[in-house]
PDB file of N, CA and C in Angstrom:
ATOM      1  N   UNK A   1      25.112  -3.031  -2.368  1.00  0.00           N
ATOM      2  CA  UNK A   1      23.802  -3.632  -2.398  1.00  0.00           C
ATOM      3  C   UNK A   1      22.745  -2.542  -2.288  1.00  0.00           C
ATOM      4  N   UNK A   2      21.485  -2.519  -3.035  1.00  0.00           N
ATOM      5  CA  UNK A   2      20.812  -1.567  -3.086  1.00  0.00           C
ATOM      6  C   UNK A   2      19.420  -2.128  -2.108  1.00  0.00           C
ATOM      7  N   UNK A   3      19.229  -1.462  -1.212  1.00  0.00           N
ATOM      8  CA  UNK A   3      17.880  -1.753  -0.367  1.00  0.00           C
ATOM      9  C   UNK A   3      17.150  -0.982  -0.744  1.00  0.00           C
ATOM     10  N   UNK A   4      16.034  -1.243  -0.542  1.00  0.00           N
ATOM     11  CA  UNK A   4      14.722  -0.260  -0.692  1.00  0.00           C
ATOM     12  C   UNK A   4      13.402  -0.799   0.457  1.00  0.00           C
ATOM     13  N   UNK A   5      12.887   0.457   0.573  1.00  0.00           N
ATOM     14  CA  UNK A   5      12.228   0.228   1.842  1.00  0.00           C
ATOM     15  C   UNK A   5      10.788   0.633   1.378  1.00  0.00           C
ATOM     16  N   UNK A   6       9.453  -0.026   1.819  1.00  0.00           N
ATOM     17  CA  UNK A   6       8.551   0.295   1.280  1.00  0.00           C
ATOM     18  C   UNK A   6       7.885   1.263   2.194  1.00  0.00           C
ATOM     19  N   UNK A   7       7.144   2.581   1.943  1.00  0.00           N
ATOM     20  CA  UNK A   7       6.666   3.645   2.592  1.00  0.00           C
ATOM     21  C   UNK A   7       5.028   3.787   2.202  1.00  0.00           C
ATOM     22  N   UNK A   8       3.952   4.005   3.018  1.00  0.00           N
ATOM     23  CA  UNK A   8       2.494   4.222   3.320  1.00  0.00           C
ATOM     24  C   UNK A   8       2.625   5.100   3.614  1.00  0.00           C
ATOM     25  N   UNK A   9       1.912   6.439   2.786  1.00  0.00           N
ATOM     26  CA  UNK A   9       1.681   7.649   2.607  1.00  0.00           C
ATOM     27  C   UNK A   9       0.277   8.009   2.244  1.00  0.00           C
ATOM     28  N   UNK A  10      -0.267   8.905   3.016  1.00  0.00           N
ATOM     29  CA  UNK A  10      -1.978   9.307   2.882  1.00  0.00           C
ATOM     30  C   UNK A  10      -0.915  10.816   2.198  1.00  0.00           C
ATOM     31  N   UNK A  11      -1.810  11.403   0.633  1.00  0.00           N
ATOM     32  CA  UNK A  11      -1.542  12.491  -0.092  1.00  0.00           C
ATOM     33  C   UNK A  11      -3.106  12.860  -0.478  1.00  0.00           C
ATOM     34  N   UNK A  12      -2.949  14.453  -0.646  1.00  0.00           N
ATOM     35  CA  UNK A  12      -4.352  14.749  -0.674  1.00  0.00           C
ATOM     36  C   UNK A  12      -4.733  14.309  -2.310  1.00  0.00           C
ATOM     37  N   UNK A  13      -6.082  14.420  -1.913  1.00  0.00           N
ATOM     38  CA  UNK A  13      -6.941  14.055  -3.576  1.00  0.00           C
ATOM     39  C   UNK A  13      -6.390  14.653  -4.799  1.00  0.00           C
ATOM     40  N   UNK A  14      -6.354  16.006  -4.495  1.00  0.00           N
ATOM     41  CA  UNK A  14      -5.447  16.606  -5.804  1.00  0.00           C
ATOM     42  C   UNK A  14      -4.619  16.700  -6.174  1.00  0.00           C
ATOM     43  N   UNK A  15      -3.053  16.207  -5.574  1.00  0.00           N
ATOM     44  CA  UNK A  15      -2.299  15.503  -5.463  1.00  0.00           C
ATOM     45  C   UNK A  15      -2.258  13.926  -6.074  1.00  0.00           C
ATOM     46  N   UNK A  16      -2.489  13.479  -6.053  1.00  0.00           N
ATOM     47  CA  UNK A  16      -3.189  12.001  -6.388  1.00  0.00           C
ATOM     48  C   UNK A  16      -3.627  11.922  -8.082  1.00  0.00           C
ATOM     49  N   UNK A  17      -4.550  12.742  -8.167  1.00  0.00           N
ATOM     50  CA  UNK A  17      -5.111  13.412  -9.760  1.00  0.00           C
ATOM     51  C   UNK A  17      -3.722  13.661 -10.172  1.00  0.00           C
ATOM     52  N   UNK A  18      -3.072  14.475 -10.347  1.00  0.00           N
ATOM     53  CA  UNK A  18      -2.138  15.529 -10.741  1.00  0.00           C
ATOM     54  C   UNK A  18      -0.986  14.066 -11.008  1.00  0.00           C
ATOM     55  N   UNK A  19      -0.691  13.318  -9.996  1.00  0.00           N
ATOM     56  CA  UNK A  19      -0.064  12.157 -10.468  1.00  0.00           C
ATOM     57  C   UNK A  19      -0.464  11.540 -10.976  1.00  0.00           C
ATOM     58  N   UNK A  20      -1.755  10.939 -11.090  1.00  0.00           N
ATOM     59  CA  UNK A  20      -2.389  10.098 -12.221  1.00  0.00           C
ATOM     60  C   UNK A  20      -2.029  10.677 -13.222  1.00  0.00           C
ATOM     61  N   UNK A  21      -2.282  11.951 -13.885  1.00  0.00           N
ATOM     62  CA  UNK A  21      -2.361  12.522 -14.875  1.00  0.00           C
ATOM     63  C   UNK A  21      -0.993  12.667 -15.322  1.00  0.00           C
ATOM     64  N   UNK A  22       0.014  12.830 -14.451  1.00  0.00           N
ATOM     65  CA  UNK A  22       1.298  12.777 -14.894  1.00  0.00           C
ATOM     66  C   UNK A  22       2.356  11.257 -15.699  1.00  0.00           C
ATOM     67  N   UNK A  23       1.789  10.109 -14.771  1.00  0.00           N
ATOM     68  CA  UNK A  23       1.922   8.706 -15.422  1.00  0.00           C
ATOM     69  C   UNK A  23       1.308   8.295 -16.453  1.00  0.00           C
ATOM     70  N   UNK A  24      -0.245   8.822 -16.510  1.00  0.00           N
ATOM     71  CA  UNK A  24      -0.420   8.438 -17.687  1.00  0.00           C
ATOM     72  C   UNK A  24      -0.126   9.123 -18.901  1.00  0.00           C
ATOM     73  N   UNK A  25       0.916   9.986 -18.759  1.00  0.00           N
ATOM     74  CA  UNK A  25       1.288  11.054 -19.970  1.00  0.00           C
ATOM     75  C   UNK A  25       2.907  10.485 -19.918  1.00  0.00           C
ATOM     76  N   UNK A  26       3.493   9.615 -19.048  1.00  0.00           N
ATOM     77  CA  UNK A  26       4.700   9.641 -19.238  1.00  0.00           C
ATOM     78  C   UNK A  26       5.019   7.608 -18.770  1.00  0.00           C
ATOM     79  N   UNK A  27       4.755   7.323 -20.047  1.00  0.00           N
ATOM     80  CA  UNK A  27       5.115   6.276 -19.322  1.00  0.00           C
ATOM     81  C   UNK A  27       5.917   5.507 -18.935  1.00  0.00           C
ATOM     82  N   UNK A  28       7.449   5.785 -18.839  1.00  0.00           N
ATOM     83  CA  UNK A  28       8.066   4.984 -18.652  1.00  0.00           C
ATOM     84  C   UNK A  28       8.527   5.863 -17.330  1.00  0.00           C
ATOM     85  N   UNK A  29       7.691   6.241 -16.326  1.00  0.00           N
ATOM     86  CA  UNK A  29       7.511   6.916 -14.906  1.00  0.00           C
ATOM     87  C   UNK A  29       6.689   5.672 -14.550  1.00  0.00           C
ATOM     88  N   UNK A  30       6.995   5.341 -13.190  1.00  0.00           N
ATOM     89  CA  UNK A  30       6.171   4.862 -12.163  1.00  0.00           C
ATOM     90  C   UNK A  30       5.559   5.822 -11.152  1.00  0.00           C
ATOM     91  N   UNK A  31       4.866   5.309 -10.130  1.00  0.00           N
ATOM     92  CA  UNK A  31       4.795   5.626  -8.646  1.00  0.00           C
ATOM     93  C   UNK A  31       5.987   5.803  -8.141  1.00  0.00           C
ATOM     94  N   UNK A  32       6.495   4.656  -8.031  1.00  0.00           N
ATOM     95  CA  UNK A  32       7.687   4.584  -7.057  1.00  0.00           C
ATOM     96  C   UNK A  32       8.780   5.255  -7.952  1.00  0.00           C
ATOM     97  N   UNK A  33       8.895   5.571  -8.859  1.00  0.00           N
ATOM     98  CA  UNK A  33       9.721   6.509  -9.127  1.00  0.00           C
ATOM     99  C   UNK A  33       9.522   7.905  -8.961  1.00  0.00           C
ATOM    100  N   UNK A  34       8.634   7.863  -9.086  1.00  0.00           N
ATOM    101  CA  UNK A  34       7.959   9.685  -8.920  1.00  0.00           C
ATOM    102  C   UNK A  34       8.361   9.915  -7.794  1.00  0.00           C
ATOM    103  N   UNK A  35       8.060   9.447  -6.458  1.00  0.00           N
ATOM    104  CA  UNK A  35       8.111   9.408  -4.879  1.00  0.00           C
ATOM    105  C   UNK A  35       9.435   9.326  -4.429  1.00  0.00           C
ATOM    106  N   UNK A  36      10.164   8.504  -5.261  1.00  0.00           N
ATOM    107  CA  UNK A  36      12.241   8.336  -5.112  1.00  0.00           C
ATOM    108  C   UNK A  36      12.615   9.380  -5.654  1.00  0.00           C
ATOM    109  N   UNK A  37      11.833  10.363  -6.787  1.00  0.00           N
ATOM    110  CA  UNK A  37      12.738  11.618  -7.376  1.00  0.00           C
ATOM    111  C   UNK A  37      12.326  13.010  -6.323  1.00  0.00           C
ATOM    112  N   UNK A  38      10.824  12.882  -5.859  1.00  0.00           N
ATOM    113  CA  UNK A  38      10.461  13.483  -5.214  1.00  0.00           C
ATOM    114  C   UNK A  38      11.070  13.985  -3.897  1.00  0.00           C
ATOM    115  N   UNK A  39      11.160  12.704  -2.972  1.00  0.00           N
ATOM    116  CA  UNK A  39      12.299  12.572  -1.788  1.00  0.00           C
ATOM    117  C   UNK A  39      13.355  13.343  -2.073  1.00  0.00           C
ATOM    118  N   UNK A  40      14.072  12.598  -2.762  1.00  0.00           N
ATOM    119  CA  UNK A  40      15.375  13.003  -3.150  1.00  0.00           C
ATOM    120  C   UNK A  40      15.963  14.141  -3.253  1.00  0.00           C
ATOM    121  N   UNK A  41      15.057  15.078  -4.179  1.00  0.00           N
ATOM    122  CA  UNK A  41      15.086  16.038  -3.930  1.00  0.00           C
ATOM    123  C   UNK A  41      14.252  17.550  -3.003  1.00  0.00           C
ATOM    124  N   UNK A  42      13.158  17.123  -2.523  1.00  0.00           N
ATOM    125  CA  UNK A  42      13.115  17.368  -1.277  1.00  0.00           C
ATOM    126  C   UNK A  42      14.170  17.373  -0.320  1.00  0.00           C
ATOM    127  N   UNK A  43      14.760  15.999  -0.161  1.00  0.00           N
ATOM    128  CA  UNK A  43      16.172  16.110   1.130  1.00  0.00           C
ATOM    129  C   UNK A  43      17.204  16.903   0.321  1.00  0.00           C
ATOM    130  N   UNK A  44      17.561  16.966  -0.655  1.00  0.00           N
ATOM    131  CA  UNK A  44      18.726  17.735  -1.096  1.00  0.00           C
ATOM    132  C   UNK A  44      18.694  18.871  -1.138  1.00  0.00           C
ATOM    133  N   UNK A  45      17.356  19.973  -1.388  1.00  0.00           N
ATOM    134  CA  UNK A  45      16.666  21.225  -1.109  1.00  0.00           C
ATOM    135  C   UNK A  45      17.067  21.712  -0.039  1.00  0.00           C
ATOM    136  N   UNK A  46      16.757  20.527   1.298  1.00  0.00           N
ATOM    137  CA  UNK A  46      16.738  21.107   2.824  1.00  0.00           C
ATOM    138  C   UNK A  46      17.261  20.631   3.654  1.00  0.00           C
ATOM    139  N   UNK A  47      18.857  19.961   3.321  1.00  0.00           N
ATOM    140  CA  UNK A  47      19.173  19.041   4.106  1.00  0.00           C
ATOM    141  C   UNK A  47      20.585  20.286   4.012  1.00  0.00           C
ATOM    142  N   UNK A  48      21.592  20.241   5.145  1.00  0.00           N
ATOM    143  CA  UNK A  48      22.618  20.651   4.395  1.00  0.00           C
ATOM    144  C   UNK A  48      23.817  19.471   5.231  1.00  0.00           C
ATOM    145  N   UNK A  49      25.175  20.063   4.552  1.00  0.00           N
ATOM    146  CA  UNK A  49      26.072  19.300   4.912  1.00  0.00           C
ATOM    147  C   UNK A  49      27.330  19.901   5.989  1.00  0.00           C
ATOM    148  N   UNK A  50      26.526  19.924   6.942  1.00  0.00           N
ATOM    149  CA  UNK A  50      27.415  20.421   8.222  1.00  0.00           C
ATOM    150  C   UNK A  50      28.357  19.867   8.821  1.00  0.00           C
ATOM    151  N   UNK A  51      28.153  18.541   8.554  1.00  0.00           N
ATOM    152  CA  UNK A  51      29.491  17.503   9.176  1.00  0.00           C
ATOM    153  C   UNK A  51      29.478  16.164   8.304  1.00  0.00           C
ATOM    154  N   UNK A  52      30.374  15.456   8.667  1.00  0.00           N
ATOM    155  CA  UNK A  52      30.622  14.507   7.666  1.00  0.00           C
ATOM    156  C   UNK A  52      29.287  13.543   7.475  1.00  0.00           C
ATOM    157  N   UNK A  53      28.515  12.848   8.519  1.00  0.00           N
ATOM    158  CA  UNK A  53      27.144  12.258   8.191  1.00  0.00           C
ATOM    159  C   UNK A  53      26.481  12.756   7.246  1.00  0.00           C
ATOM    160  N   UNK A  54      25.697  14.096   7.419  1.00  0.00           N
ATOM    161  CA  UNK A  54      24.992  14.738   6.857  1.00  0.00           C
ATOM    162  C   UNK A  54      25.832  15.043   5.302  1.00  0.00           C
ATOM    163  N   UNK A  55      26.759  15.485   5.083  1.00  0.00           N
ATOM    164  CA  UNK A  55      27.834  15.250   3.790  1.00  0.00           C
ATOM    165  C   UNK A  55      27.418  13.869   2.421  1.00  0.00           C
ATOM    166  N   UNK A  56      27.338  12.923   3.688  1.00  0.00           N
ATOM    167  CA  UNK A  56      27.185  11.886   3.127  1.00  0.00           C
ATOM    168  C   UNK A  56      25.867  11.216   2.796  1.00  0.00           C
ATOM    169  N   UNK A  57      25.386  11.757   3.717  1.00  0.00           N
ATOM    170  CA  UNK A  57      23.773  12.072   3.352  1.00  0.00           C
ATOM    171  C   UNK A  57      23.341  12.381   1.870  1.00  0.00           C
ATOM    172  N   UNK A  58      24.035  13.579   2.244  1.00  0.00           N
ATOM    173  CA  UNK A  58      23.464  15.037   1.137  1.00  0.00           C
ATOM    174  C   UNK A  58      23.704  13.930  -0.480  1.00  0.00           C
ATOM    175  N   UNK A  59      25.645  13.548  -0.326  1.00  0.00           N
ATOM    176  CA  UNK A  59      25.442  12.849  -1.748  1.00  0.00           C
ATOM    177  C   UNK A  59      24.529  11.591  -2.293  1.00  0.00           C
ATOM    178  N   UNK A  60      24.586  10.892  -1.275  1.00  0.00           N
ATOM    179  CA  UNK A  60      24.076   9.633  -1.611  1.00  0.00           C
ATOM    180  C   UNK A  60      22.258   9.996  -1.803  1.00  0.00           C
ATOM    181  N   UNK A  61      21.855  11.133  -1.534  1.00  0.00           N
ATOM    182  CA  UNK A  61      20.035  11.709  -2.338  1.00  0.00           C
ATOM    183  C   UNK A  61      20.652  11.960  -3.423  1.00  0.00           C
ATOM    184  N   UNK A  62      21.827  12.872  -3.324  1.00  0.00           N
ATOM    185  CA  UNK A  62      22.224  13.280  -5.303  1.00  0.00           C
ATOM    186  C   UNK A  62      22.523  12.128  -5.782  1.00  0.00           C
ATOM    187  N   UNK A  63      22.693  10.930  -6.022  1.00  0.00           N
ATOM    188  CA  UNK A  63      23.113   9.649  -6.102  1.00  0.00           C
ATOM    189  C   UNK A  63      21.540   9.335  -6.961  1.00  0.00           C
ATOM    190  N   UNK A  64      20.747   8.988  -5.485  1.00  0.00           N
ATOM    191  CA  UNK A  64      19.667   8.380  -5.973  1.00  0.00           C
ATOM    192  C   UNK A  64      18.608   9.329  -7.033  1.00  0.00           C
ATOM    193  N   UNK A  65      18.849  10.642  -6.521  1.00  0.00           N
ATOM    194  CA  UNK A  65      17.561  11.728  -7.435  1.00  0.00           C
ATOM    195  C   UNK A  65      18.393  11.515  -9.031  1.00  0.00           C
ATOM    196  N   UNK A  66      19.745  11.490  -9.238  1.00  0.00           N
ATOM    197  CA  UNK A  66      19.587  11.201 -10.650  1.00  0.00           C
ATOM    198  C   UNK A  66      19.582  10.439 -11.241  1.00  0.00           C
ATOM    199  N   UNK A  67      20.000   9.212 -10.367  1.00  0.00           N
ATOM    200  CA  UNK A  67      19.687   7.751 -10.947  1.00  0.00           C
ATOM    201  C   UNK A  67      18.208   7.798 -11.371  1.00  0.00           C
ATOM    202  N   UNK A  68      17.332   8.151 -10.672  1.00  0.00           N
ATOM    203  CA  UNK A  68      15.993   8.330 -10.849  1.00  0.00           C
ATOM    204  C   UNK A  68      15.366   9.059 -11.998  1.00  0.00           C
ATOM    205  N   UNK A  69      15.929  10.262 -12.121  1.00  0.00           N
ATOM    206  CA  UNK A  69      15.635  11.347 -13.264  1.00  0.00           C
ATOM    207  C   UNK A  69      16.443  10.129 -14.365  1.00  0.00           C
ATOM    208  N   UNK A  70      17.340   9.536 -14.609  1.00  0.00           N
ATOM    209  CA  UNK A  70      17.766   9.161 -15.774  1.00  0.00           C
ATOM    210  C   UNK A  70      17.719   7.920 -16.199  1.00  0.00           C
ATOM    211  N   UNK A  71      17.203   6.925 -15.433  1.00  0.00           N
ATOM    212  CA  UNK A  71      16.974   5.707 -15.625  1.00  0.00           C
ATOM    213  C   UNK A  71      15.595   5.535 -17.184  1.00  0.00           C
ATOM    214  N   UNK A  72      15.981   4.643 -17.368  1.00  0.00           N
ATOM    215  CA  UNK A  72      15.342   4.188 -19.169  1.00  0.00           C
ATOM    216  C   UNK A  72      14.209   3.467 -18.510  1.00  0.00           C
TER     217      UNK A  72
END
């Protein structure tokens, strides 16, 4: 079963621009996709896999960051 959790985030102004400008050049990108590929790989960057939790961690962001990058 796939949950999803909704997140409230203050990002600076130019930040904000820079994503506008990016959706409206790509459209079959959302918000909430941008922010799920973003995460994703953010945690996979700086997370590592020291024991089995964190292991399982680590895959299930590689899971979601390419579901994300490859979804139609």
């Amino acid at each position: 079963m796939k949950a999803e959790v909704s997140i409230l985030a203050e990002i600076p102004e130019e930040l904000h621009r820079s994503l506008k400008n990016y959706l409206e050049t790509h459209p079959t990108w959302d918000q909430d996709r941008v922010f799920a590929a973003a995460l994703s790989l953010f945690l996979l960057q700086n997370s590592g896999g020291e024991n089995n939790e964190a292991s399982q961690n680590y895959r299930a962001c590689a899971r979601v960051y390419l579901e994300t990058l490859f979804q139609q």
